[in-house]
Protein backbone atom coordinates (compact mmCIF):
# COMPACT_ATOMS: atom_id res chain seq x y z
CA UNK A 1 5.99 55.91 -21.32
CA UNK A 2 4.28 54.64 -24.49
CA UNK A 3 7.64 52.98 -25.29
CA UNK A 4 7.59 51.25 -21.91
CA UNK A 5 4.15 49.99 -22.08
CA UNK A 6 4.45 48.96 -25.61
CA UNK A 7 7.84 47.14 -24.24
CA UNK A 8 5.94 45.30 -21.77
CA UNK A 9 2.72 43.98 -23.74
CA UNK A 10 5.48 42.72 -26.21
CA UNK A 11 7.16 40.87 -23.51
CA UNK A 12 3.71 39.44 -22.25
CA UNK A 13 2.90 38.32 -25.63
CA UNK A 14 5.81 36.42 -26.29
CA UNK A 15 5.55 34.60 -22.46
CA UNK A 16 2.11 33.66 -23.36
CA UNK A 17 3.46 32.66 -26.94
CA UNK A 18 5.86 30.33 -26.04
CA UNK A 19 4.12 29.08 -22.57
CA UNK A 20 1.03 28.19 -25.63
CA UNK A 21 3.00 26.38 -27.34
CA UNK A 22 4.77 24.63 -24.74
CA UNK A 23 1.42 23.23 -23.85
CA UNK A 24 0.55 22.15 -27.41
CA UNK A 25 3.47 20.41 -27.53
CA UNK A 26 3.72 18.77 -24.51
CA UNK A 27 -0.65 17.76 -24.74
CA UNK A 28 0.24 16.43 -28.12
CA UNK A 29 3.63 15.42 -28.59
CA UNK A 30 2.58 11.76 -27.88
CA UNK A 31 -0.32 12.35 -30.63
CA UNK A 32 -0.91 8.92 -32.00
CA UNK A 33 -0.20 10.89 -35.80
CA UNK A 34 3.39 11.95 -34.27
CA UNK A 35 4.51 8.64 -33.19
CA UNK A 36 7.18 6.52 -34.62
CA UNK A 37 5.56 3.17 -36.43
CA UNK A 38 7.67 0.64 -35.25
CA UNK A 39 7.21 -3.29 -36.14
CA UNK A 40 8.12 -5.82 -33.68
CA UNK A 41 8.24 -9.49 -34.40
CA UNK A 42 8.59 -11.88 -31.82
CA UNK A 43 9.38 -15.54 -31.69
CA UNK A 44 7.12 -16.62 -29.20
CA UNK A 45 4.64 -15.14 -26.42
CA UNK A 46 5.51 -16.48 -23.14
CA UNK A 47 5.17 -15.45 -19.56
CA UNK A 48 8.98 -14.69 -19.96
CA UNK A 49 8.55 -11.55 -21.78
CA UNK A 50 6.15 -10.29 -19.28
CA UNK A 51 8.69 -7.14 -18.91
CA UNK A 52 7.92 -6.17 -22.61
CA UNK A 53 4.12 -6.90 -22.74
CA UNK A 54 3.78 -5.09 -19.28
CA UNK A 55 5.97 -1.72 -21.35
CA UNK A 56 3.69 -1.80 -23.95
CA UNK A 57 0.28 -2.03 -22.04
CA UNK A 58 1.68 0.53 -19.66
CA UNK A 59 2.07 2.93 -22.66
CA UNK A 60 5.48 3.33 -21.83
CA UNK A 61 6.75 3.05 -25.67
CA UNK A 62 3.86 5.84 -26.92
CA UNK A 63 5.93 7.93 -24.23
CA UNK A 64 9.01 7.84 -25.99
CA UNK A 65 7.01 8.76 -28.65
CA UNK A 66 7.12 4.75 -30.34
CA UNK A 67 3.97 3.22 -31.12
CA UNK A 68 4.59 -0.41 -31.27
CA UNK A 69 3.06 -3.09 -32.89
CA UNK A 70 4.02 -6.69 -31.71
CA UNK A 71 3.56 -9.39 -34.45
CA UNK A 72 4.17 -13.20 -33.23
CA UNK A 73 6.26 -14.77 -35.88
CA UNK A 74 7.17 -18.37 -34.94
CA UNK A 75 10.25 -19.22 -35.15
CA UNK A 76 13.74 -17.65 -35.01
CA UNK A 77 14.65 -18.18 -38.83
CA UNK A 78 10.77 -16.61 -39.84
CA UNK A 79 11.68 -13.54 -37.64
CA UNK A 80 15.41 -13.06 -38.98
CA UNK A 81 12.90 -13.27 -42.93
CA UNK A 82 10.63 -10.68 -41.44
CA UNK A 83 13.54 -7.94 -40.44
CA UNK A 84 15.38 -8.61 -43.54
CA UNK A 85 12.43 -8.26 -46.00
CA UNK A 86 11.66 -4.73 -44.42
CA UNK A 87 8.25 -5.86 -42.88
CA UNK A 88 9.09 -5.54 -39.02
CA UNK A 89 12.09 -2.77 -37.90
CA UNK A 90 13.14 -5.64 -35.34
CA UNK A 91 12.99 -9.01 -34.55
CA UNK A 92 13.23 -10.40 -30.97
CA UNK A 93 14.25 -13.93 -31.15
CA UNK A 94 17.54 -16.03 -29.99
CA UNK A 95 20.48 -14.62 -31.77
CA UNK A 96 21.46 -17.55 -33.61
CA UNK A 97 19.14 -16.39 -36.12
CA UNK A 98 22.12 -13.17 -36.93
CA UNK A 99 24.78 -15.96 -36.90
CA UNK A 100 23.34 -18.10 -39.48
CA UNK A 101 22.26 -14.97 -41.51
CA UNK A 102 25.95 -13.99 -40.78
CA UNK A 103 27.40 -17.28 -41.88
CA UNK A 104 25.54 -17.00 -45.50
CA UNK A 105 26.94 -14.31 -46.13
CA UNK A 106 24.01 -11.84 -46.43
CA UNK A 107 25.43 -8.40 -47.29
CA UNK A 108 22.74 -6.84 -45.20
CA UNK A 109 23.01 -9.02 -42.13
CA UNK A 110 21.45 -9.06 -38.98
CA UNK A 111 22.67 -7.24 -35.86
CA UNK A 112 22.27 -8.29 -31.92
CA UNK A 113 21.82 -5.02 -29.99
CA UNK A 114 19.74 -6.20 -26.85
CA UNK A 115 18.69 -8.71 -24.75
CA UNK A 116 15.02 -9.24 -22.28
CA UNK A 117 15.57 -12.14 -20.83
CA UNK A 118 18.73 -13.95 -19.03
CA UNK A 119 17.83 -17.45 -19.02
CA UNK A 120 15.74 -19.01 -21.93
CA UNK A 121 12.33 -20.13 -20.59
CA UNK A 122 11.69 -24.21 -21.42
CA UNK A 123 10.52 -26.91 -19.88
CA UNK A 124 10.54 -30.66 -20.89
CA UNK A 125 7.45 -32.07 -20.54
CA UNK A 126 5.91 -35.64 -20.35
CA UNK A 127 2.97 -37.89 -20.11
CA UNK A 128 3.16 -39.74 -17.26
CA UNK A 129 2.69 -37.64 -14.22
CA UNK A 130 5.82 -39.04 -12.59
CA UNK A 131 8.72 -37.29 -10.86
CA UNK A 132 11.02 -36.41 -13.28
CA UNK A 133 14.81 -37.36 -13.64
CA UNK A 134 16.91 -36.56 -16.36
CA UNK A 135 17.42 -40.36 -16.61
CA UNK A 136 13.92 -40.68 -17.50
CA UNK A 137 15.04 -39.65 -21.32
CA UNK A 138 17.62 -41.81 -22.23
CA UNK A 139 16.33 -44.12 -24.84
CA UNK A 140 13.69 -41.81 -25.56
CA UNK A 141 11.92 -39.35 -28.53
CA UNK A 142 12.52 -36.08 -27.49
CA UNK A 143 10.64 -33.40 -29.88
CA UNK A 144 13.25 -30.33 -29.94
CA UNK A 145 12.87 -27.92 -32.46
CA UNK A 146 14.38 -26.86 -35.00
CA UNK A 147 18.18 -28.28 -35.92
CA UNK A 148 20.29 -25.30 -34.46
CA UNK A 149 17.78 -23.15 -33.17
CA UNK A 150 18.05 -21.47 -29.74
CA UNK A 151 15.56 -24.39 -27.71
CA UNK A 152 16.99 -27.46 -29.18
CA UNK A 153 21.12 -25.50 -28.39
CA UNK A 154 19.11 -25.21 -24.72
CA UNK A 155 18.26 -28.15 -24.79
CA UNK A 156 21.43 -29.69 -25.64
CA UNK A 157 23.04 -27.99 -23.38
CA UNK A 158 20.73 -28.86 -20.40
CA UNK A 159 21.55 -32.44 -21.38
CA UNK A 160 25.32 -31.85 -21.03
CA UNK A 161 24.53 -29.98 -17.57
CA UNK A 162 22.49 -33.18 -16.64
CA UNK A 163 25.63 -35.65 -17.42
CA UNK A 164 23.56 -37.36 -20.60
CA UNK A 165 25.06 -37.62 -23.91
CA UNK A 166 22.67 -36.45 -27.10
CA UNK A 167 23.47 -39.49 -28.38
CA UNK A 168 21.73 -41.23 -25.13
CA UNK A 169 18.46 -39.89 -26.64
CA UNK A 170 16.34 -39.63 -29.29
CA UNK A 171 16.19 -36.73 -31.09
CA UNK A 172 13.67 -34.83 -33.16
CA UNK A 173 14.66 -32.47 -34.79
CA UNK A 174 12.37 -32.36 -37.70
CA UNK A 175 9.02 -30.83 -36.08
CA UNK A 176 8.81 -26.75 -36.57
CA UNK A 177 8.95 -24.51 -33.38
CA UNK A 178 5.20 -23.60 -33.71
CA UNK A 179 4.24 -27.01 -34.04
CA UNK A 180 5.70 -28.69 -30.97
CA UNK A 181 3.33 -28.82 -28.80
CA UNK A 182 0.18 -29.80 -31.18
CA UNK A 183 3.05 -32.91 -32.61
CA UNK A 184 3.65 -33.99 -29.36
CA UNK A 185 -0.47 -34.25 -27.94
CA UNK A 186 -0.83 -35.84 -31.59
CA UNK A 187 0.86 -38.84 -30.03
CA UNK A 188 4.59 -37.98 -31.24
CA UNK A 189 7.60 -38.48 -29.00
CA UNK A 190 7.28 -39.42 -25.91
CA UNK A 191 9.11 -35.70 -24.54
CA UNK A 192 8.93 -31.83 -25.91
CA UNK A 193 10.53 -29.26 -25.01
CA UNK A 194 8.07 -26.44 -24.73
CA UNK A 195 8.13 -22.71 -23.89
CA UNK A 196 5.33 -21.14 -21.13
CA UNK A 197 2.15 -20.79 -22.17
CA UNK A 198 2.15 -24.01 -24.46
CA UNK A 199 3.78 -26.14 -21.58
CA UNK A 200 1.32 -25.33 -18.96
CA UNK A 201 -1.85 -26.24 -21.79
């Protein structure tokens, strides 16, 4: 009988053993000292990525046990820098930045594993108020980013889409990503091609 009983308090024990420890696990396994550090750089913020600022707020990356940090690194070419000198784990930006890294033959090149958005979010935007027609830029300084980078390829290709040749227009290529916006309402160009929130200010 003493056998039985003894039997029996073991089998309690180890229930309320491993039921404990369940619950420490489960009340702590998103302990901000368990999560994963991981380094995001992104190329832009804009109302575009709304599905990754709305993951992070939502705490939805501490539940996978990620905590995120989100570092805005302007520019495509400064991201592709930041992921290969080891001080972000990824870079979100357009993925010509792995092409050209690619192309110079890094050894430890970039890789393209994801995407957030489907379409690439510019606008062109003026001074004038007027209705716009694609029309309106031929003969005209367009500011549009960096030579090769994703929004001046958008661009490019929005002009194609639009029946006017690149050569129709004038284009500037020479004024950084980051710096569109402040170039252009210093009086350069007389278009830019800007990404949400900088087109709408």
């Amino acid at each position: 009988m003493k056998k039985k009983i003894l039997e029996v308090l073991i089998g309690i024990l180890i229930i309320v053993v491993v039921l404990a420890g369940y619950h420490f696990w489960n009340n702590h396994k998103n302990d901000e000292s368990t999560l994963t550090k991981v380094k995001l750089s992104e190329v832009t913020h804009s109302a575009f990525y709304a599905p990754l600022y709305v993951a992070i707020e939502d705490g939805y990356f501490k539940e996978e046990g990620i905590d995120l940090e989100l570092i805005l690194t302007s520019g495509a070419d400064k991201v592709a820098a930041a992921v290969l000198s080891g001080d972000v784990q990824i870079g979100f930006a357009g993925p010509e930045s792995a092409i050209y890294v690619y192309n110079g033959g890094e050894e430890d090149y970039l890789v393209t594993f994801a995407g957030l958005t489907k379409r690439d979010g510019q606008f062109i935007v003026g001074k004038d108020g007027k209705d716009f027609d694609w029309n309106d830029l031929k003969g005209k300084e367009v500011l549009v980013g960096r030579k090769g980078g994703m929004p001046a390829l958008n661009f490019l290709n929005a002009l194609k889409n639009a029946g006017i040749k690149p050569s129709e227009v004038k284009l500037n290529y020479s004024v950084e990503f980051a710096a569109l916006a402040g170039s252009y309402i210093a009086g350069i160009g007389d278009f830019v091609n800007l990404f949400e929130q900088s087109a709408r200010e």
